[in-house]
C-alpha atoms as a PDB file:
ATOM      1  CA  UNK A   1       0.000   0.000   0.000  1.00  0.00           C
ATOM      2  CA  UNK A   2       1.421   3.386  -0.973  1.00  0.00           C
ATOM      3  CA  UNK A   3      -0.103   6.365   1.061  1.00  0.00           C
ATOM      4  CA  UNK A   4       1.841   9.119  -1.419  1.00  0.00           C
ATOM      5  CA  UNK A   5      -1.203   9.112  -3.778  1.00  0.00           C
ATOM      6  CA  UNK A   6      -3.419  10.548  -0.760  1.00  0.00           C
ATOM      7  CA  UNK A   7      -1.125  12.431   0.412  1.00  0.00           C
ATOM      8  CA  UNK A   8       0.116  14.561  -2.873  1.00  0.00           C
ATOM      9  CA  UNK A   9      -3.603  15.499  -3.678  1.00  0.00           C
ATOM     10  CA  UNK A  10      -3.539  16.848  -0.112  1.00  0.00           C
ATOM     11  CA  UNK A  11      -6.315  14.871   1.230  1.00  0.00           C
ATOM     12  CA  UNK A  12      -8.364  17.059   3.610  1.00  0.00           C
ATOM     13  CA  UNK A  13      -9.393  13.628   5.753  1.00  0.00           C
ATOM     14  CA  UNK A  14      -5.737  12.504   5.821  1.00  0.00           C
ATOM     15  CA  UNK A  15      -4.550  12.347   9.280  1.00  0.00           C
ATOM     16  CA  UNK A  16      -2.417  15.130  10.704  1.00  0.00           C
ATOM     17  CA  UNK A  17      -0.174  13.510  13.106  1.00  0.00           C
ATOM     18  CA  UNK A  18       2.325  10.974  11.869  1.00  0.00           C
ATOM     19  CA  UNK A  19       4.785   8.263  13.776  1.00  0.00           C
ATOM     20  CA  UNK A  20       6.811   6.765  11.533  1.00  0.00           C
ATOM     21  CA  UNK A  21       9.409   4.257  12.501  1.00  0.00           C
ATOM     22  CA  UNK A  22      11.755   1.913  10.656  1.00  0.00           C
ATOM     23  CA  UNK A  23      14.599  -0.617  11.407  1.00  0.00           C
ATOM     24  CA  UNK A  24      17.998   0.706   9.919  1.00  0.00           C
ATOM     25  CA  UNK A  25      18.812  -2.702   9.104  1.00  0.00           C
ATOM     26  CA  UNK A  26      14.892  -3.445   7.473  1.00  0.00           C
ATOM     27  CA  UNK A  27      15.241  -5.885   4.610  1.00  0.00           C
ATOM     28  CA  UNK A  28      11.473  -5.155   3.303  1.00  0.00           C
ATOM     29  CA  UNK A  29      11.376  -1.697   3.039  1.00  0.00           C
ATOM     30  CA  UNK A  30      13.664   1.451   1.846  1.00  0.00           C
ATOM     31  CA  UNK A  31      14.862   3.661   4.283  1.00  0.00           C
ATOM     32  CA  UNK A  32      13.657   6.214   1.846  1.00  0.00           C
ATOM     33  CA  UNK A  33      10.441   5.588   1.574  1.00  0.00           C
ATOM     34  CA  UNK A  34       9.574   6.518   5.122  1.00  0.00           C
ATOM     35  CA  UNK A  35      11.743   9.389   4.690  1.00  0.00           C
ATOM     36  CA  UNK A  36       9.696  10.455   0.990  1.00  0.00           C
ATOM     37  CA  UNK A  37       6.662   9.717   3.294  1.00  0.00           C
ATOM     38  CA  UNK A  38       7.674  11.903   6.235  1.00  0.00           C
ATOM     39  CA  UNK A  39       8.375  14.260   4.135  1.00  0.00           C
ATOM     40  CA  UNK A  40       5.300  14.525   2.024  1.00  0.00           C
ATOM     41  CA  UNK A  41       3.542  14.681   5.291  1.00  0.00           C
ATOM     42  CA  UNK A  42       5.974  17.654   6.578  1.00  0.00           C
ATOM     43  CA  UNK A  43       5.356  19.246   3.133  1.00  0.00           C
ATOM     44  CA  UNK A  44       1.366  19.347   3.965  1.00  0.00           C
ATOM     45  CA  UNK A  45       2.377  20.605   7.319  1.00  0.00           C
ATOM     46  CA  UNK A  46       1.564  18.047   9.295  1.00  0.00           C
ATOM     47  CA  UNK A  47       3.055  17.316  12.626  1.00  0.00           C
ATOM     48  CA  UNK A  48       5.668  14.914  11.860  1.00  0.00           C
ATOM     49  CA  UNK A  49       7.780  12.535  14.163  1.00  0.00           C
ATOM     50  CA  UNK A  50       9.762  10.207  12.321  1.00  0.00           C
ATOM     51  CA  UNK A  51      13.372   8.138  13.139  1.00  0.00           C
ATOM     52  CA  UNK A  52      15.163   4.969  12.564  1.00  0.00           C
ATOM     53  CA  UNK A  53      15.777   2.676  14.863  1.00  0.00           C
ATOM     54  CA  UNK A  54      19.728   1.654  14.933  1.00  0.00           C
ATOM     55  CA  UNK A  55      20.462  -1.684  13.699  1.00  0.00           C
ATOM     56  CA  UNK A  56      16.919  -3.356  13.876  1.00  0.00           C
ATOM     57  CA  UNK A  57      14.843  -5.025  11.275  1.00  0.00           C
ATOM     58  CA  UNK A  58      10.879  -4.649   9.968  1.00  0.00           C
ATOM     59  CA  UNK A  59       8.585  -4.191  13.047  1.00  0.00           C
ATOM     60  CA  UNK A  60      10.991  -3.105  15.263  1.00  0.00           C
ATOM     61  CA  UNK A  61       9.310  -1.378  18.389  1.00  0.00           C
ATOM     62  CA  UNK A  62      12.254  -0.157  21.033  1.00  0.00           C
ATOM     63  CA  UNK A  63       9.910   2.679  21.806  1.00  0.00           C
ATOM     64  CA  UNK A  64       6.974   1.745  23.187  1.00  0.00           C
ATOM     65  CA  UNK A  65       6.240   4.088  25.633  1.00  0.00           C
ATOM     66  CA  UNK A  66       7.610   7.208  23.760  1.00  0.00           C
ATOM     67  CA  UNK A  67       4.725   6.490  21.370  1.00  0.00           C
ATOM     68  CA  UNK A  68       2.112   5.795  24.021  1.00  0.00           C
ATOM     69  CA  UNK A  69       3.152   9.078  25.048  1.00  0.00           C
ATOM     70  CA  UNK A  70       2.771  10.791  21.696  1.00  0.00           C
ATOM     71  CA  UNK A  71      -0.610   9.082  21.311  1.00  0.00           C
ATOM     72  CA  UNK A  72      -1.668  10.616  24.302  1.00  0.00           C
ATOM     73  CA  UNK A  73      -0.290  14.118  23.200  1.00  0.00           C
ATOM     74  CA  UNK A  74      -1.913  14.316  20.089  1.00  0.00           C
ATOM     75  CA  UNK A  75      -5.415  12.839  21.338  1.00  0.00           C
ATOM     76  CA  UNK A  76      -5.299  14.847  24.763  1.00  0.00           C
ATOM     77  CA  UNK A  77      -5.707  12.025  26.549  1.00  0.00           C
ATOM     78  CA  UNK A  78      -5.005  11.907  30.423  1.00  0.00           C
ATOM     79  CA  UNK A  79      -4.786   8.937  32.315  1.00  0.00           C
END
């Protein structure tokens, strides 16, 4: 699946907070497409928080609670 289409015609429903994460060491997908895709998103101006994580492969997740964090952030959540 290839989110650029939605996001080049500017999509007005597209969401406006992105977490984008990807192994450095990913054998199934490009380093620079989650870059192109952060960027794209940037471009829109959309808040954008995107990294690699050092030496790890597809699905990494070394940041769990950052993100639960930025979930709640974005939402407004308070627990």
């Amino acid at each position: 699946m290839n989110p650029m289409h939605f996001l080049k015609e500017g999509n007005p429903g597209r969401s406006r907070h992105w977490w984008i994460r990807l192994g450095t060491d990913d054998t199934d997908t490009a380093l620079t497409v989650s870059a192109n895709l952060a960027a794209a998103a940037d471009n829109l101006g959309d808040e954008v928080d995107h990294a690699y994580y050092w030496d790890q492969g597809h699905g990494a997740d070394t940041d769990p609670d950052a993100f639960l964090a930025w979930v709640a952030r974005v939402t407004g959540h308070r627990g």
